[in-house]
Protein backbone atom coordinates (compact mmCIF):
# COMPACT_ATOMS: atom_id res chain seq x y z
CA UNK A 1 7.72 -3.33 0.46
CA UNK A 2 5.17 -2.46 -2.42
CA UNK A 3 1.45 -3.01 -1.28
CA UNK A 4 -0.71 -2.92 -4.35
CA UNK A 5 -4.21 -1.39 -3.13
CA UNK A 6 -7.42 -1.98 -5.35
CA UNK A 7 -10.87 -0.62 -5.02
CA UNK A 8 -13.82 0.22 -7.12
CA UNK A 9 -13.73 3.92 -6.16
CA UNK A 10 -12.12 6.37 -4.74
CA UNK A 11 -14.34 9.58 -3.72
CA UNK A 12 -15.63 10.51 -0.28
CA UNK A 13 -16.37 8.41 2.96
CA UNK A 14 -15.09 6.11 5.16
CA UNK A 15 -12.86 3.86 3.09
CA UNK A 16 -11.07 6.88 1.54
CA UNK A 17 -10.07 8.12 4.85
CA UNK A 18 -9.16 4.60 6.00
CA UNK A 19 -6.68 4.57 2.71
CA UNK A 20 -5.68 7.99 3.41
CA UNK A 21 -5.10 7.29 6.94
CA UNK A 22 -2.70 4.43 6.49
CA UNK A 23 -1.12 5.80 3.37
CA UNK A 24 -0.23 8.97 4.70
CA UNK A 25 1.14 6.96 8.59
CA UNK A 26 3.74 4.19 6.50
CA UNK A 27 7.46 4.00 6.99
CA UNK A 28 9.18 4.79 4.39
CA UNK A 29 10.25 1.51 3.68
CA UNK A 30 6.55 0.76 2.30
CA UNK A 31 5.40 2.18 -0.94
CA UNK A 32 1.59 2.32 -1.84
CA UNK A 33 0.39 2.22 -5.27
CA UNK A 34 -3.37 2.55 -5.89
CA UNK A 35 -5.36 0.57 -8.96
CA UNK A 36 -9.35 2.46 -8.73
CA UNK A 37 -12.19 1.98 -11.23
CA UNK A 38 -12.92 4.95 -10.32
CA UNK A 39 -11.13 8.59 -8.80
CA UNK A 40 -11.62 11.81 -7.60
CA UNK A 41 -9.68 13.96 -5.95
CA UNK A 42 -11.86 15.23 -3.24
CA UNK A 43 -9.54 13.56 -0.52
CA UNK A 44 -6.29 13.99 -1.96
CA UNK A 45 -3.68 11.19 -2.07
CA UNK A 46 -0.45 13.37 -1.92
CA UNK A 47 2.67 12.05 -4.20
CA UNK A 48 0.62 8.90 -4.60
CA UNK A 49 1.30 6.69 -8.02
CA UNK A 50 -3.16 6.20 -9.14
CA UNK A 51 -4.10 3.90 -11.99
CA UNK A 52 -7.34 4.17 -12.83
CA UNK A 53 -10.34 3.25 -15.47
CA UNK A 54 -10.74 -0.20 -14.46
CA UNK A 55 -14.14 -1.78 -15.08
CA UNK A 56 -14.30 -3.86 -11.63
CA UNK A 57 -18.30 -4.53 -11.97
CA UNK A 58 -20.63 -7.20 -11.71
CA UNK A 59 -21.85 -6.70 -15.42
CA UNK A 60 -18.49 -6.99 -16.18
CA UNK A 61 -17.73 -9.05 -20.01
CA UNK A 62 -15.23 -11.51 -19.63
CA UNK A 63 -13.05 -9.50 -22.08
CA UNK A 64 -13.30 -6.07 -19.60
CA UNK A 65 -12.64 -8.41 -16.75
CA UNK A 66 -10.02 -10.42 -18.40
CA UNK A 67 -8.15 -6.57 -19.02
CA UNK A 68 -8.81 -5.75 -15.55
CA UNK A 69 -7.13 -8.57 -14.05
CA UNK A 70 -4.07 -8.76 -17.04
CA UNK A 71 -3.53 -4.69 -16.45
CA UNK A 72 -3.16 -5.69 -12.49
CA UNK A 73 -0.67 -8.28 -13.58
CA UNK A 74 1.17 -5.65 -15.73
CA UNK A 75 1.20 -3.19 -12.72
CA UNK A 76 2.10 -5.84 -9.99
CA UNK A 77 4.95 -6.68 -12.41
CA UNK A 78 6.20 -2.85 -13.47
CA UNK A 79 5.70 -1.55 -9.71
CA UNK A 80 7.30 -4.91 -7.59
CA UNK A 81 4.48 -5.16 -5.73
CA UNK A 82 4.88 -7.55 -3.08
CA UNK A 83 1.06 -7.39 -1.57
CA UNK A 84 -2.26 -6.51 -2.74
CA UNK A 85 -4.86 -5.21 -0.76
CA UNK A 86 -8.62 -4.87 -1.62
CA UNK A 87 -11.51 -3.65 -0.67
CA UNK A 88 -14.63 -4.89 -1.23
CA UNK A 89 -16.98 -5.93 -4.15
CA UNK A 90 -16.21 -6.41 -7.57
CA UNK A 91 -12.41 -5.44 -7.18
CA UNK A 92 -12.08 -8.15 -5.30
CA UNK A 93 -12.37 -10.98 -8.23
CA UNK A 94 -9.88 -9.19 -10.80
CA UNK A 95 -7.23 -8.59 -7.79
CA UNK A 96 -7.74 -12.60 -6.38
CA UNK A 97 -6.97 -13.60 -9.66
CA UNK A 98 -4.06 -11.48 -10.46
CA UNK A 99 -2.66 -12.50 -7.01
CA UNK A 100 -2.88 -16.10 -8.04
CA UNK A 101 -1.64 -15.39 -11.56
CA UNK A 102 1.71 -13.31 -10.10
CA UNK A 103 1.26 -15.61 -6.71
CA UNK A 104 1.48 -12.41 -4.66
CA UNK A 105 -0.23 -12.24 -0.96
CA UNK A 106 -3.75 -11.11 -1.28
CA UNK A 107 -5.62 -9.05 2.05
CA UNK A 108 -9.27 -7.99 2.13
CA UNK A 109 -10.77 -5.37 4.37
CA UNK A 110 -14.02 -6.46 5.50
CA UNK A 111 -16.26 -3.63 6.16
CA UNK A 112 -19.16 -4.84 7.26
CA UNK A 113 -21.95 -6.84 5.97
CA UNK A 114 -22.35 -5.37 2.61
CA UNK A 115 -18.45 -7.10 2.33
CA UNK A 116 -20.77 -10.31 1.56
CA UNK A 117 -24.30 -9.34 0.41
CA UNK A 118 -22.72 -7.86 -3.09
CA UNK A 119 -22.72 -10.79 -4.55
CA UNK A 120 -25.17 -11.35 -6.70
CA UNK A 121 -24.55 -14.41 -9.09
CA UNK A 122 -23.31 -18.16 -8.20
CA UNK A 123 -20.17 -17.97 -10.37
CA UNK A 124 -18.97 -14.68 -7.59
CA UNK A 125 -20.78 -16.81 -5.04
CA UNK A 126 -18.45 -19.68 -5.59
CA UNK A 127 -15.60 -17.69 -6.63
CA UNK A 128 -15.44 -15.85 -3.51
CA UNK A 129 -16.38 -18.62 -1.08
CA UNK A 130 -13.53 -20.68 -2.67
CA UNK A 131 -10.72 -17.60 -2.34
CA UNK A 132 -11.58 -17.76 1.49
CA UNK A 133 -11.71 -21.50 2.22
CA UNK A 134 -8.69 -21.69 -0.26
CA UNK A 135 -5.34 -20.15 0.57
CA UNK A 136 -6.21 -17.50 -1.66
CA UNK A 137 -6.41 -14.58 0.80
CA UNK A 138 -3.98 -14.25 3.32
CA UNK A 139 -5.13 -12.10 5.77
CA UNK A 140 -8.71 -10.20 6.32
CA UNK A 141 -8.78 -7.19 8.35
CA UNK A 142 -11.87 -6.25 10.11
CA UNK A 143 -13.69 -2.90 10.90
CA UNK A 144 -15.45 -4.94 13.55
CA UNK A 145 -15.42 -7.87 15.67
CA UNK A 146 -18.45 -9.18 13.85
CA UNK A 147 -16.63 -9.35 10.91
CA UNK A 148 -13.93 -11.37 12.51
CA UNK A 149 -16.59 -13.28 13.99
CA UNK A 150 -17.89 -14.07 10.05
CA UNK A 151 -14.03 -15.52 8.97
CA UNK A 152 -13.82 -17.84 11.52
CA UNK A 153 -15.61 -20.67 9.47
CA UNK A 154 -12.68 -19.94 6.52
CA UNK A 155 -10.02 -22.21 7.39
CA UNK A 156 -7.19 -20.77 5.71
CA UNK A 157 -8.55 -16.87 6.09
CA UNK A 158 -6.80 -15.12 9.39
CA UNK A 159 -8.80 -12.48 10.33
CA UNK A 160 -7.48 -9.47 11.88
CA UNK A 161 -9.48 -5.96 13.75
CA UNK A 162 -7.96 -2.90 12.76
């Protein structure tokens, strides 16, 4: 299995060593490739396959964020990838619509209340609202039981602690 994991950054704190964490604990029957805006290597992802330079921000032009999501396509394509998982904020809209384009799985990690309060237009208001009430994301996983408590209202969304 190829998982497909997509984030605005990659530097220093808590959601590196999450992705660290898990990437360095798989089988080795699952293969993690990495899509970042932006990377550094202060917490080293050894062997890892890194794409990076990705706009994935709110001021976005529809040209950068049509690249962003047709450069995901490319690398769910070239890589198999047979998952994508992304953490939050502006990530999240170029890898939901790449999933739907290439109709591949999509899982969000919900870490905590600034998971929702990035949004700050109506079009990523209603984009995002429909992906979860949709059957757009699969699966969420949770940092906390508050943030399962928060998916329960999605219908299609399963929401899992990790």
């Amino acid at each position: 299995m190829n998982i497909l994991v997509v984030s605005e950054a990659f530097d220093n704190g808590g959601l590196e060593t999450q992705i660290k964490t898990y990437y360095e604990s798989l089988p080795r029957n699952v293969k993690m490739i990495f899509a970042f805006g932006k990377y550094t290597e202060k917490i080293k992802l050894d062997n890892a396959k890194i794409y990076t330079g990705f706009n994935f921000s709110y001021i976005d032009t529809i040209k950068e964020f049509c690249e962003d999501v047709n450069r995901l396509v490319e690398i769910i394509k070239k890589e198999k990838i047979d998952a994508i998982h992304v953490h939050p904020y502006y990530s999240f809209f170029a890898a939901y619509f790449a999933s739907q384009i290439t109709n591949r799985n999509l899982f969000y990690t919900f870490h905590g209340i600034s998971s929702f309060n990035f949004l700050k237009t109506p079009i990523s208001q209603a984009i995002f609202q429909y992906a979860f009430d949709s059957i757009g994301v699969a699966s969420v996983l949770s940092v906390s039981n508050d943030g399962i408590n928060c998916f329960k209202s999605f219908p299609y969304s399963k929401a899992i602690l990790l």
